[in-house]
N, C-alpha and C. Protein backbone atom coordinates (compact mmCIF):
# COMPACT_ATOMS: atom_id res chain seq x y z
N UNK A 1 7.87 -2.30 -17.28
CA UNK A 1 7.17 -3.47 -16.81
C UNK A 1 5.69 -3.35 -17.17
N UNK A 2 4.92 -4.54 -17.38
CA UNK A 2 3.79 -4.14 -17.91
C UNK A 2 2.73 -5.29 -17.04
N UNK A 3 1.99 -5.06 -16.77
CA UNK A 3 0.66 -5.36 -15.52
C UNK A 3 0.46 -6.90 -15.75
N UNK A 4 0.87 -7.50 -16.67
CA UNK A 4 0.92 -8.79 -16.63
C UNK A 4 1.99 -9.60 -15.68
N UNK A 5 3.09 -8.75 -15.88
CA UNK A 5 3.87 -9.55 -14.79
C UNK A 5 3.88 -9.41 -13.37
N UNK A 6 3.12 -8.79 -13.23
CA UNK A 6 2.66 -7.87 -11.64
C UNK A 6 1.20 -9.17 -11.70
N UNK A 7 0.18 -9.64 -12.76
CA UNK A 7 -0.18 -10.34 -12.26
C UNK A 7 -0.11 -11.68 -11.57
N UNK A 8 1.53 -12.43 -11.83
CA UNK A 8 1.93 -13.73 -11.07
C UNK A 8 2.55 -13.14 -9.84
N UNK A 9 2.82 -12.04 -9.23
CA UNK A 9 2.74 -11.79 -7.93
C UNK A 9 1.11 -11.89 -7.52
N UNK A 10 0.49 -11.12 -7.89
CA UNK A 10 -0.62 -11.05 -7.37
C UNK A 10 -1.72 -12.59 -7.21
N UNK A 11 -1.09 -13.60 -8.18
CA UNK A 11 -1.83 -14.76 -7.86
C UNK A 11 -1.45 -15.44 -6.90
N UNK A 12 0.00 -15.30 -6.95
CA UNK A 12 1.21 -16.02 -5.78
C UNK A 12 0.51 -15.77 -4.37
N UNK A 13 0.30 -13.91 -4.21
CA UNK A 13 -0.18 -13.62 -2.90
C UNK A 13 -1.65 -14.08 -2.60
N UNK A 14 -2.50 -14.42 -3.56
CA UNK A 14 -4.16 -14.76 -3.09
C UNK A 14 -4.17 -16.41 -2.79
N UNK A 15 -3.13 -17.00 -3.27
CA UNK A 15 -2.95 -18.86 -3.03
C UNK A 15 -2.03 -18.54 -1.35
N UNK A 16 -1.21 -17.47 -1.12
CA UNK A 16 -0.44 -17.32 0.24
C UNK A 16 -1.62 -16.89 1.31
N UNK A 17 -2.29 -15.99 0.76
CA UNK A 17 -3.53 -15.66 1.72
C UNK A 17 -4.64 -16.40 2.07
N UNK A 18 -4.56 -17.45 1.07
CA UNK A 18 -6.08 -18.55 1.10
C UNK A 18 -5.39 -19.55 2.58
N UNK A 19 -3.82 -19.58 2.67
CA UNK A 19 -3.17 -20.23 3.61
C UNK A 19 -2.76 -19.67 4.96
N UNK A 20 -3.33 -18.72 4.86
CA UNK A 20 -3.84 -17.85 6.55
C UNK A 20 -4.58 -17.89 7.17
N UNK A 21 -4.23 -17.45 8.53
CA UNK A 21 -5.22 -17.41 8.89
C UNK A 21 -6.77 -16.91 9.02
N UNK A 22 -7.88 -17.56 9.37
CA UNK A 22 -8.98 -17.10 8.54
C UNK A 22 -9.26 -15.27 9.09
N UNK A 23 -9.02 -15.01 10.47
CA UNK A 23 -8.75 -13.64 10.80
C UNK A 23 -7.80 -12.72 9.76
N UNK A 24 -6.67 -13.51 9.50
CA UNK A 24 -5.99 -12.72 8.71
C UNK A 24 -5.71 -12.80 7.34
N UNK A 25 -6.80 -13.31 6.49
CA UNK A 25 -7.34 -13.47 5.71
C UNK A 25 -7.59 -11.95 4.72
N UNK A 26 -8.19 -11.66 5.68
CA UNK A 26 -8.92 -10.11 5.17
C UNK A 26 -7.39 -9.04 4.46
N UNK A 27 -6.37 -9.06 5.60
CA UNK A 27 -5.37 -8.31 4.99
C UNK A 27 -4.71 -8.49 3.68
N UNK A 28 -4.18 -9.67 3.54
CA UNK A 28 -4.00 -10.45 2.45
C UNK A 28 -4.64 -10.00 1.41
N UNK A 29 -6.22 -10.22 1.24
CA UNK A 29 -7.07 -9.92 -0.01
C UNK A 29 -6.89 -8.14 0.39
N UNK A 30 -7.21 -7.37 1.22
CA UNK A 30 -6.64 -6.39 0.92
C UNK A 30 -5.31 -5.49 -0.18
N UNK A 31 -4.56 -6.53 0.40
CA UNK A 31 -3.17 -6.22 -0.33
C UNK A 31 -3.52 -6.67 -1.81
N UNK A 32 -3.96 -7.66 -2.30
CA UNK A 32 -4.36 -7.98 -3.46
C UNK A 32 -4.85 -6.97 -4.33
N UNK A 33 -5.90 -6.81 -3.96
CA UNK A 33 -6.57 -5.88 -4.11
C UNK A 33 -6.06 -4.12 -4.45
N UNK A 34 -5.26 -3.95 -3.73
CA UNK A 34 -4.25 -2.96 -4.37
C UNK A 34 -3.50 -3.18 -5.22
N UNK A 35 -3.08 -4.09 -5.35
CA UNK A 35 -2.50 -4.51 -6.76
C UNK A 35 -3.32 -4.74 -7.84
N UNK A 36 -4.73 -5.33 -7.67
CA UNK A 36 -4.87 -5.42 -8.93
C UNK A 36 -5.74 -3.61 -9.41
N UNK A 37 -5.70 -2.99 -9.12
CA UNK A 37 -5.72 -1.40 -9.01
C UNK A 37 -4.70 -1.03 -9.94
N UNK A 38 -3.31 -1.51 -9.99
CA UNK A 38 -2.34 -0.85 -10.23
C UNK A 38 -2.42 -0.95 -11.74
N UNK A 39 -1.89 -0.16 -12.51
CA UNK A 39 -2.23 -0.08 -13.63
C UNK A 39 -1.07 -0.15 -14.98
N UNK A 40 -1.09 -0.37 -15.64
CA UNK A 40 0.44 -0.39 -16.72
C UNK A 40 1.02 1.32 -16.93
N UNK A 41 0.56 2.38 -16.51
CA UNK A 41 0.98 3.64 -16.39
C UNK A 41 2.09 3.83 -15.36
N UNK A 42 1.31 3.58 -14.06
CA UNK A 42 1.90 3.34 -13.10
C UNK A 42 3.06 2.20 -12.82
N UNK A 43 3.51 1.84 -13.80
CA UNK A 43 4.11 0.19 -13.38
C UNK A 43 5.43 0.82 -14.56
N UNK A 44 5.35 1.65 -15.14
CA UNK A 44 6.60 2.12 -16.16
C UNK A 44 7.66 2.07 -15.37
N UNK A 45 7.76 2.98 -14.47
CA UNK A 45 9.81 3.05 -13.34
C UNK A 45 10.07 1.79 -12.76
N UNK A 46 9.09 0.32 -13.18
CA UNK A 46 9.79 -0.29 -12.43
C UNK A 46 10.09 -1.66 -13.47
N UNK A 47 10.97 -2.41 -12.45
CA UNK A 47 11.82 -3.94 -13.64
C UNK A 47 11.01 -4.68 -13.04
N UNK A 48 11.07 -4.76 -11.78
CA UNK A 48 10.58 -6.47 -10.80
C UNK A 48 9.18 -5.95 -10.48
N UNK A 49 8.88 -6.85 -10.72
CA UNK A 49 7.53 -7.21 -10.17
C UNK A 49 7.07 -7.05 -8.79
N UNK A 50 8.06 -7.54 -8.11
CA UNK A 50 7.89 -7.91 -6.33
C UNK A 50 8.10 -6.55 -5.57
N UNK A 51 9.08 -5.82 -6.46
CA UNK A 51 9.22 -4.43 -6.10
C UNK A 51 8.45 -3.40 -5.86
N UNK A 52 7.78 -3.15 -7.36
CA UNK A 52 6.60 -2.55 -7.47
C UNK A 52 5.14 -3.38 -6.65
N UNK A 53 4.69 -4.58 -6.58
CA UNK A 53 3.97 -4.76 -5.59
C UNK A 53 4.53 -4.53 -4.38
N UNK A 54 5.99 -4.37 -3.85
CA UNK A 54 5.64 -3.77 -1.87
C UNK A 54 5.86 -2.41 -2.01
N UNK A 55 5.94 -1.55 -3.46
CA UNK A 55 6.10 -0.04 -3.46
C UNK A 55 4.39 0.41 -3.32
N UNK A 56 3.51 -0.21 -3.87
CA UNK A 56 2.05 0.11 -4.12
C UNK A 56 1.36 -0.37 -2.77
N UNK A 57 1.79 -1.44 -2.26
CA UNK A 57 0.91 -2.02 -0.73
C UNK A 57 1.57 -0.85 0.06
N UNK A 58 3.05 -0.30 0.13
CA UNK A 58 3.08 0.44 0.90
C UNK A 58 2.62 2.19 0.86
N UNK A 59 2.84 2.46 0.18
CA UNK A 59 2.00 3.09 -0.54
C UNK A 59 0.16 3.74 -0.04
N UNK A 60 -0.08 2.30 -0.17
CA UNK A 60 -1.47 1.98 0.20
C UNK A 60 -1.56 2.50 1.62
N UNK A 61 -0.47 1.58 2.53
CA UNK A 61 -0.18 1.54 3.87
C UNK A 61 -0.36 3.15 4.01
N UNK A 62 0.52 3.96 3.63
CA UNK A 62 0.78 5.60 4.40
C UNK A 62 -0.40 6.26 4.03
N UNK A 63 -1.05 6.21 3.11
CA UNK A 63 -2.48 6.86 2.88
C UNK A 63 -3.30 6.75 3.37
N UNK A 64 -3.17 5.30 4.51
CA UNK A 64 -4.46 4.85 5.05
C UNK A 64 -3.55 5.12 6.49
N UNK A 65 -2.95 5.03 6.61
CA UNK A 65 -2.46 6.17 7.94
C UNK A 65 -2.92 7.39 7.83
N UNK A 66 -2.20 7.75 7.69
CA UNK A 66 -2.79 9.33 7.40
C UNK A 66 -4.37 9.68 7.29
N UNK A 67 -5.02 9.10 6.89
CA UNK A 67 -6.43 9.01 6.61
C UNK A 67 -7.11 9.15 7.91
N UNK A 68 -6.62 7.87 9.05
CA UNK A 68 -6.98 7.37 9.71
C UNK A 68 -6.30 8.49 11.15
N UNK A 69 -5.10 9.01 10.90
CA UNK A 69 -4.50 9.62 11.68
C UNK A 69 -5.50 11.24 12.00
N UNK A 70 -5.91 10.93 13.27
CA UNK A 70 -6.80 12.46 13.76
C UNK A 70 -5.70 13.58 14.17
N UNK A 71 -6.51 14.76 14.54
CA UNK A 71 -5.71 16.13 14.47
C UNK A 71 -4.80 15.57 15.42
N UNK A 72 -3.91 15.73 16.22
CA UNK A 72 -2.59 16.36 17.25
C UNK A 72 -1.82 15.51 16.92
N UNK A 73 -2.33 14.16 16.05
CA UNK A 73 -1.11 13.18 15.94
C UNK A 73 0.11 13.71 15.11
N UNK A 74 1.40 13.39 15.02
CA UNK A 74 2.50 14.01 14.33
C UNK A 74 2.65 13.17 13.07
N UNK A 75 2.56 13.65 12.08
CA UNK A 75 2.76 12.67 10.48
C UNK A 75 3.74 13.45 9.66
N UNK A 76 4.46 12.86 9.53
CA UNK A 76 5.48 13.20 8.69
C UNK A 76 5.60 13.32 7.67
N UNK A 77 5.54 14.51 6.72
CA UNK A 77 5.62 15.39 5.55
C UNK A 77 5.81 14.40 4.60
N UNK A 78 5.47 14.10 2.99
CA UNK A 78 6.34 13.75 2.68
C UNK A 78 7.86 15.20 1.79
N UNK A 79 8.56 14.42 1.71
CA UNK A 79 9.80 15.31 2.14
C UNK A 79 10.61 15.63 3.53
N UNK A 80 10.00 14.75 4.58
CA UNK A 80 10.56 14.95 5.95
C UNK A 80 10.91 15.75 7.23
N UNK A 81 9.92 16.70 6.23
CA UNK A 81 9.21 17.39 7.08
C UNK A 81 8.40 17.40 8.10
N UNK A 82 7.96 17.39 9.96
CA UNK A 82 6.83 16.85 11.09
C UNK A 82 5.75 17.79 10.35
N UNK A 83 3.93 17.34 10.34
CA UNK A 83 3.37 17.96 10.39
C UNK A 83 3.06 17.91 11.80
N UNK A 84 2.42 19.28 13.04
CA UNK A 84 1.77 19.31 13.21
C UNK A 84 0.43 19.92 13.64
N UNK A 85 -0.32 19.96 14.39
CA UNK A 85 -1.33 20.50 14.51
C UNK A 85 -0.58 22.08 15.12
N UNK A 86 -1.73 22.96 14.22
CA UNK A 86 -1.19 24.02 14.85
C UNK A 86 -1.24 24.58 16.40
N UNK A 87 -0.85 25.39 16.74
CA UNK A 87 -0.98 26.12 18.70
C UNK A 87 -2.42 26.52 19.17
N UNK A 88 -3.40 26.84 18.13
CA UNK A 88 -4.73 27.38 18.14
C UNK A 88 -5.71 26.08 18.12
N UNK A 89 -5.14 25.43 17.76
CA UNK A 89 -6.05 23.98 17.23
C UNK A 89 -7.28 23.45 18.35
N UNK A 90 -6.49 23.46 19.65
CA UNK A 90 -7.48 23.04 21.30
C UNK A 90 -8.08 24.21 21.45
């Protein structure tokens, strides 16, 4: 797949977001915004378009968890593994 067709999702979603609400506005262009990030490297394993944009927003989503997630909280490995804080930590 190559970044052009990832761009008629990405116009689809900024005409869906202009039709939100103005609070929730911001998320919308967020999500955009990660897409247009995404790059024709990154876009090779996939066919659909729609796919690879909710693989990259989500994506987006767990990094900015995690980011945001402070020490004792429990986050889950990837591989499914619990991280958590170690016994010494308090």
């Amino acid at each position: 797949m190559r970044r052009m067709e990832l761009d008629t999702v990405i116009l689809r979603w900024k005409k869906t977001t202009r039709a939100l609400k103005i609070h929730e506005q911001e998320y919308g262009r967020h999500l955009t915004d990660v897409l247009e990030r995404v790059t024709d490297a990154q876009l090779v394993h996939f066919q659909d378009p729609v796919e690879a944009a909710a693989f990259f927003c989500m994506l987006d989503l767990l990094k900015r968890t995690r980011e945001r997630a402070g020490p004792g909280v429990a986050m889950m490995e990837p591989g499914g593994t619990e991280q958590r804080p170690s016994p010494g930590f308090f």
